[in-house]
Protein backbone atom coordinates (compact mmCIF):
# COMPACT_ATOMS: atom_id res chain seq x y z
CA UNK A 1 -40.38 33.62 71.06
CA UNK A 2 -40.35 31.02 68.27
CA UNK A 3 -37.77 29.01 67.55
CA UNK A 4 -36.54 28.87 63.91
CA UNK A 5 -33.10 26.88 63.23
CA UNK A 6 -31.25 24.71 65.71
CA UNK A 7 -28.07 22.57 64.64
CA UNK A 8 -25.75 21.05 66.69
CA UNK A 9 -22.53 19.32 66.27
CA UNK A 10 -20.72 17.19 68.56
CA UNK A 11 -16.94 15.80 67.75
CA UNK A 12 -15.93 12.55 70.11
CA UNK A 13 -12.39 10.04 69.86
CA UNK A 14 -11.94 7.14 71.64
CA UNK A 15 -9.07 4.88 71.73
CA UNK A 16 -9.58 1.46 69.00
CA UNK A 17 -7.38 -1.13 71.35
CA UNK A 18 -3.65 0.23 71.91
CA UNK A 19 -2.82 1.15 68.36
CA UNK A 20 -5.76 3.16 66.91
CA UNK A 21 -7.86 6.04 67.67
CA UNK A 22 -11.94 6.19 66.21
CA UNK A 23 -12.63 10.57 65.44
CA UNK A 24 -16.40 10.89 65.13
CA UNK A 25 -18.04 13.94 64.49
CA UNK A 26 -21.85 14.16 64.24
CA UNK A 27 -23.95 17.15 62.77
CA UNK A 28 -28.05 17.43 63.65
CA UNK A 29 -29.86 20.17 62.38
CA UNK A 30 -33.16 21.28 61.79
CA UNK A 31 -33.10 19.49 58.07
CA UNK A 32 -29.94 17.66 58.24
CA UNK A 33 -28.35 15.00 60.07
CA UNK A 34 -24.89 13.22 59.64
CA UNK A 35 -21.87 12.04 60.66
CA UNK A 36 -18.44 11.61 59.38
CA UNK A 37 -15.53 8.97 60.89
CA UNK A 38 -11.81 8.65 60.69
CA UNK A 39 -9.37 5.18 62.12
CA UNK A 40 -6.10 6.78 62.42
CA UNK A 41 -3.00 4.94 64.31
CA UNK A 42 -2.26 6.24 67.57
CA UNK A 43 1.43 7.01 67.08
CA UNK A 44 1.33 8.13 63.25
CA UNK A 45 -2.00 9.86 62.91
CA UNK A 46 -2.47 8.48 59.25
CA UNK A 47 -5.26 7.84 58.55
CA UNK A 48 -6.23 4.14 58.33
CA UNK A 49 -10.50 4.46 56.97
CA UNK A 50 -12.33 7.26 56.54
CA UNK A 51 -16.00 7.81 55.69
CA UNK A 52 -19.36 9.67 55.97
CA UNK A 53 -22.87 9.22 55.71
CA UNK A 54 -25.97 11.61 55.85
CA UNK A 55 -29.29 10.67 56.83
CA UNK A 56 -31.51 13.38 56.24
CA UNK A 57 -31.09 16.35 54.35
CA UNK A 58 -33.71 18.54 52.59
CA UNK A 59 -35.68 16.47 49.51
CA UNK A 60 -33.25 13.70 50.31
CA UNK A 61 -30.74 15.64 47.85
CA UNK A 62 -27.43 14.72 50.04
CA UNK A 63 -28.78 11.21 51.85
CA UNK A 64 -26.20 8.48 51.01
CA UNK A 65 -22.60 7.97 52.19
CA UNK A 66 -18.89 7.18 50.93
CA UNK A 67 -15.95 5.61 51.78
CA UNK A 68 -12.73 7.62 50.98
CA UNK A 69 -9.78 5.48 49.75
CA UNK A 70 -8.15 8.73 48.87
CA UNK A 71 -7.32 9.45 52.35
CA UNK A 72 -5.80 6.53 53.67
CA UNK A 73 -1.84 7.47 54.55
CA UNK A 74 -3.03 10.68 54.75
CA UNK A 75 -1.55 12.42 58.36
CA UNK A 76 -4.88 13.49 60.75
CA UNK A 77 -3.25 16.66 62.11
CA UNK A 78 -2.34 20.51 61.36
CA UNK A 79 -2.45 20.94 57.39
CA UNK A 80 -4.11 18.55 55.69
CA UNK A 81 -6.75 20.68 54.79
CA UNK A 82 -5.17 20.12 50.82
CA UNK A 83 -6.10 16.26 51.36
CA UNK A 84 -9.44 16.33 52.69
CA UNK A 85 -10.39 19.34 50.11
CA UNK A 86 -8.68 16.90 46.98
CA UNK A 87 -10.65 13.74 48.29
CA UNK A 88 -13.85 15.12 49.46
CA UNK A 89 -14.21 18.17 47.14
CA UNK A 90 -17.39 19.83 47.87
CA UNK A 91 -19.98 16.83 47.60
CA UNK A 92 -23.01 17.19 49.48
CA UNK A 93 -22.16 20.75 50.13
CA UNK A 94 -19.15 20.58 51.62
CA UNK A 95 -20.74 18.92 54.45
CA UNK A 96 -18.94 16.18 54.27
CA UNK A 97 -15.10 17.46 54.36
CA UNK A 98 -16.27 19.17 57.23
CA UNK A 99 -17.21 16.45 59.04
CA UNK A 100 -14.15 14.96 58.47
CA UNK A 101 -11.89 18.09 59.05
CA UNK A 102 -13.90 18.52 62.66
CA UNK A 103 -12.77 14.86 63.12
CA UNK A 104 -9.06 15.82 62.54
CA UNK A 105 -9.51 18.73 65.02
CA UNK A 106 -10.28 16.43 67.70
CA UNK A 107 -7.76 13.98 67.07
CA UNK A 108 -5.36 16.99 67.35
CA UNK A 109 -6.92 17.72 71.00
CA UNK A 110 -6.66 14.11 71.71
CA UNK A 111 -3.24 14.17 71.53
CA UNK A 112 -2.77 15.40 74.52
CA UNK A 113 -3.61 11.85 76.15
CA UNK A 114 -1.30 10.24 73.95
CA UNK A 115 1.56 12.26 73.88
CA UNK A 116 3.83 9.75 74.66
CA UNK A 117 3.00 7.25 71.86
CA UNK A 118 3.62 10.58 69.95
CA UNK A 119 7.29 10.46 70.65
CA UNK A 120 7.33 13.42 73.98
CA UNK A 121 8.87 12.13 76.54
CA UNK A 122 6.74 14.36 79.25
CA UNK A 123 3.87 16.36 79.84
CA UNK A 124 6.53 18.98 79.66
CA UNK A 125 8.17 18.42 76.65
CA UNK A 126 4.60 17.99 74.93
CA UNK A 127 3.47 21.87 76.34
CA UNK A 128 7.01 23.10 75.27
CA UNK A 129 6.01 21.77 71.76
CA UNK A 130 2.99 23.83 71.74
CA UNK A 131 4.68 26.82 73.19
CA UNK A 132 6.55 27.22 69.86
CA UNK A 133 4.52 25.84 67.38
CA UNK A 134 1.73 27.62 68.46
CA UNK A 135 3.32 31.21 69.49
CA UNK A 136 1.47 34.13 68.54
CA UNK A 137 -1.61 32.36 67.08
CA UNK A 138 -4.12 33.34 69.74
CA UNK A 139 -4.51 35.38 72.86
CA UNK A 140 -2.95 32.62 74.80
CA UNK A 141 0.01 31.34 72.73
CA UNK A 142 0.41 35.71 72.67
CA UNK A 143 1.03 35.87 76.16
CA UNK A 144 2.72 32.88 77.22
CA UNK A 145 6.28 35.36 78.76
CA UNK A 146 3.56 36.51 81.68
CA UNK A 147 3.81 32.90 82.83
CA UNK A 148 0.16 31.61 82.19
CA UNK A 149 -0.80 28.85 83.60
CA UNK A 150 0.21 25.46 81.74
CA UNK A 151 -1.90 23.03 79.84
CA UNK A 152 -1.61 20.64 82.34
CA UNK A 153 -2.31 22.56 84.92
CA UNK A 154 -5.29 23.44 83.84
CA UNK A 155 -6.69 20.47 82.54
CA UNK A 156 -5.80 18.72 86.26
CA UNK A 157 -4.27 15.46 84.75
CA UNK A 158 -2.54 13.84 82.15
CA UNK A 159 -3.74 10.42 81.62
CA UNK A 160 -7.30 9.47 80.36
CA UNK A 161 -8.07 6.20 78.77
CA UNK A 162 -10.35 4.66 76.18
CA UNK A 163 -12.55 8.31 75.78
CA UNK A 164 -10.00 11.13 74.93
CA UNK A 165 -12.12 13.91 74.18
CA UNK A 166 -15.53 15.45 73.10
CA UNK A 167 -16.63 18.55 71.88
CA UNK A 168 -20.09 19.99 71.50
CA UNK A 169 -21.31 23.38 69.52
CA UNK A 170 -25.17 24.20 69.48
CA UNK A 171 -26.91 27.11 67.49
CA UNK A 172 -30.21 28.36 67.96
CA UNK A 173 -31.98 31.20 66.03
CA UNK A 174 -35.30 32.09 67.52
CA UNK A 175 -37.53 35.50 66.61
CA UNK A 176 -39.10 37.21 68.76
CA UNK A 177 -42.28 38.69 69.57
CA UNK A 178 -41.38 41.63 67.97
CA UNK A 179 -39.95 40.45 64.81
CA UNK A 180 -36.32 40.84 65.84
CA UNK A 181 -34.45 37.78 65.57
CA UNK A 182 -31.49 36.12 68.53
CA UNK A 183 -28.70 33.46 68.39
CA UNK A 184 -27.25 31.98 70.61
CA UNK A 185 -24.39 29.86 70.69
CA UNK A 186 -22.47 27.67 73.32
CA UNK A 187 -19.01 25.81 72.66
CA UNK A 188 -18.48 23.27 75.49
CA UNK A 189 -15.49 20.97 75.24
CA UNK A 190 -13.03 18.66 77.34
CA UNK A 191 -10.68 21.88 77.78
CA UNK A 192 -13.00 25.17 77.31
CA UNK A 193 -16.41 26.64 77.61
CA UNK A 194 -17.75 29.72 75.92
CA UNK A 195 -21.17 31.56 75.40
CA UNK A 196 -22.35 34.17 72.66
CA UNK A 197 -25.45 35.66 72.50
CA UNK A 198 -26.23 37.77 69.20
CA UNK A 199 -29.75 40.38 69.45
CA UNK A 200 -30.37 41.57 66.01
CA UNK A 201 -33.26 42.88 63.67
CA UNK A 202 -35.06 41.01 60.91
CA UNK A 203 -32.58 41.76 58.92
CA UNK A 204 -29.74 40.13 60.72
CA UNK A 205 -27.97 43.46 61.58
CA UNK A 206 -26.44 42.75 65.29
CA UNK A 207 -27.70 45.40 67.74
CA UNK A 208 -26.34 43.95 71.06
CA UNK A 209 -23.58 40.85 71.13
CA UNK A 210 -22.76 39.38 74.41
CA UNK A 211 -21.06 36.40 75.80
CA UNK A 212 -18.13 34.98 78.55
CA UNK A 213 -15.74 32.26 79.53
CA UNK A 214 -16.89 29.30 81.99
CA UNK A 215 -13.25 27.28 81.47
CA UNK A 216 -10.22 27.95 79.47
CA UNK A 217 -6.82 27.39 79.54
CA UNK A 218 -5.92 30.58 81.66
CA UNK A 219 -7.60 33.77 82.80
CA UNK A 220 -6.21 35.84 80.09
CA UNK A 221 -8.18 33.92 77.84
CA UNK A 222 -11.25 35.34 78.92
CA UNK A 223 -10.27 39.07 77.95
CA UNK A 224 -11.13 37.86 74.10
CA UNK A 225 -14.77 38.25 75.31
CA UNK A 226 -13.63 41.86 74.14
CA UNK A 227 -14.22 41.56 70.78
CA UNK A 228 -17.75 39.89 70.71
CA UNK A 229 -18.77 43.91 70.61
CA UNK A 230 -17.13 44.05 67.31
CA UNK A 231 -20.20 42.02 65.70
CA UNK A 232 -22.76 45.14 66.91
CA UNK A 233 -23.60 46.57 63.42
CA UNK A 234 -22.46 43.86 61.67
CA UNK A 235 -24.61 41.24 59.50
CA UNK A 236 -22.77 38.49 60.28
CA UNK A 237 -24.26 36.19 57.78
CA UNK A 238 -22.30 37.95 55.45
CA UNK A 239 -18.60 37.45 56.68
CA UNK A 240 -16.96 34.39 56.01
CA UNK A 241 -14.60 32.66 58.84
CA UNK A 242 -11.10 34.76 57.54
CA UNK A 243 -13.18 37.54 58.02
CA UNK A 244 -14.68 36.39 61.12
CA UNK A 245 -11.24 35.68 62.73
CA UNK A 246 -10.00 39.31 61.91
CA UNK A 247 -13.37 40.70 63.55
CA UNK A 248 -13.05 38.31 66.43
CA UNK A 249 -9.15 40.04 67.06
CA UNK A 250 -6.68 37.25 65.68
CA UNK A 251 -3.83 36.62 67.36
CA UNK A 252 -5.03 38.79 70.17
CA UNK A 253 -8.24 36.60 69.74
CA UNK A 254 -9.57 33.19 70.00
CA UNK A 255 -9.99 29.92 68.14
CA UNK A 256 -12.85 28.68 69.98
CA UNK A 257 -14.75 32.25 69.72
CA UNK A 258 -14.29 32.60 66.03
CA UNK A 259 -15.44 28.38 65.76
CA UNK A 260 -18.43 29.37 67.33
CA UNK A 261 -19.11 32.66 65.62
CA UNK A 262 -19.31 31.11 62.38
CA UNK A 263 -21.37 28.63 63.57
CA UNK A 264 -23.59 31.23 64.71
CA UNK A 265 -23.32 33.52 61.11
CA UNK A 266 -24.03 30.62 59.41
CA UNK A 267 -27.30 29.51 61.35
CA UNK A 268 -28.59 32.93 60.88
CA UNK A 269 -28.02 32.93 57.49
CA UNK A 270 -29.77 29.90 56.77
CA UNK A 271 -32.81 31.65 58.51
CA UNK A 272 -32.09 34.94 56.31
CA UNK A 273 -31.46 32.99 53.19
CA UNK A 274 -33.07 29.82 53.28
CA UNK A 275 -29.77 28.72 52.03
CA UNK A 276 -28.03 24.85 53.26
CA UNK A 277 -25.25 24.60 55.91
């Protein structure tokens, strides 16, 4: 078997004193290697600094870095997609507003360590706020009236200092002896832990897709392994994450799955395409 494209991307906040939170989020490839950083206050989320700066990239093409004024004021947290997109554009190849918009995903897990500098007055109050915001977005939020277990429960504890949370998502495309090509992909974070495996021919048409749960939020979670079979006969190289999402069963489905999916059709279509990530 010989391995052909590995990336991997790893998303870390830690606590800057008692008023500030640092969201890094790292990307190392085969050909490219980055990061991207965001200072946001701990009770606000706006964003204080934010910048990026790549290393290595094919030819050099995307090596340099930026600070971005523009997004100072600018609240890290659900919908601010419109900010990053209107002060990051797509330079570099979008790689940098990704970087950035992984960094705002983990200050959004973070929060759960900070929820009471966030204005909840209890672990409670902080799940209840969840409960309804989040209702009906994923297999989890779909099921909460058969009394899942809580977010608190399953995480064990609800204080954690200086280091809030990490999150780590690794590709590899390898083919084998026989021309056929495989991914494989593995999401490991502070809350949840998933695996997908994708067997498919030189073509990148999926002939077997496999994977399972190690941790998540409650058992019912896991049943979303379900819909990895949905990718067999599928180039997935070709779907873009919308797509992916629907495939991976939406609300019935999970974030995590469909983070890692993409992940995965993108790796493979670098390999099929020669094309950047």
């Amino acid at each position: 078997m010989q391995a052909l494209y590995q990336v991997n991307r790893f998303i870390t906040v830690d606590t800057l004193g008692e008023e500030e939170l640092l969201a890094k989020s790292i990307f190392s490839s085969t050909d490219v290697e980055a990061v991207g950083q965001l200072i946001a206050d701990q009770s606000s989320l706006k964003i204080k600094k934010a910048w990026w700066d790549i290393y290595r990239s094919p030819d050099h093409s995307w090596n340099g870095g930026k600070e971005l004024p523009g997004l100072v004021g600018v609240e890290a947290y659900l919908n601010s997609g419109k900010d990053l997109k209107r002060a990051v554009s797509e330079e570099a190849g979008g790689l940098p507003r990704e970087l950035l918009s992984e960094c705002v995903k983990g200050i959004i897990q973070a929060e759960t360590f900070i929820f009471e500098k966030r204005g909840f007055p209890s672990p409670k109050a902080y799940e209840e706020h969840w409960d309804k915001m989040y209702l009906n977005v994923c297999r989890y939020y779909s099921h909460l009236g058969l009394g899942l277990r809580g977010w608190f429960e399953h995480i064990g504890y609800s204080e954690r200092a200086h280091n809030l949370y990490n999150r780590s998502k690794s590709c590899t495309v390898c083919r084998k002896g026989d021309g056929n090509l495989t991914a494989s992909g593995s999401f490991i974070d502070s809350f949840h832990e998933l695996f997908v495996q994708i067997n498919m021919d030189g073509k990148g048409i999926a002939a077997t897709a496999s994977g399972n749960y190690l941790r998540a939020p409650d058992p019912v979670c896991y049943d979303s392994r379900t819909h990895i079979d949905k990718l067999i006969g599928k180039n997935i190289s070709l779907f873009n994450k919308k797509e992916i999402g629907e495939l991976a069963g939406g609300s019935q489905g999970c974030d995590h799955l469909v983070d890692i999916v993409y992940d995965l059709s993108r790796a493979v279509g670098h390999v099929l395409m020669g094309s950047e990530i």
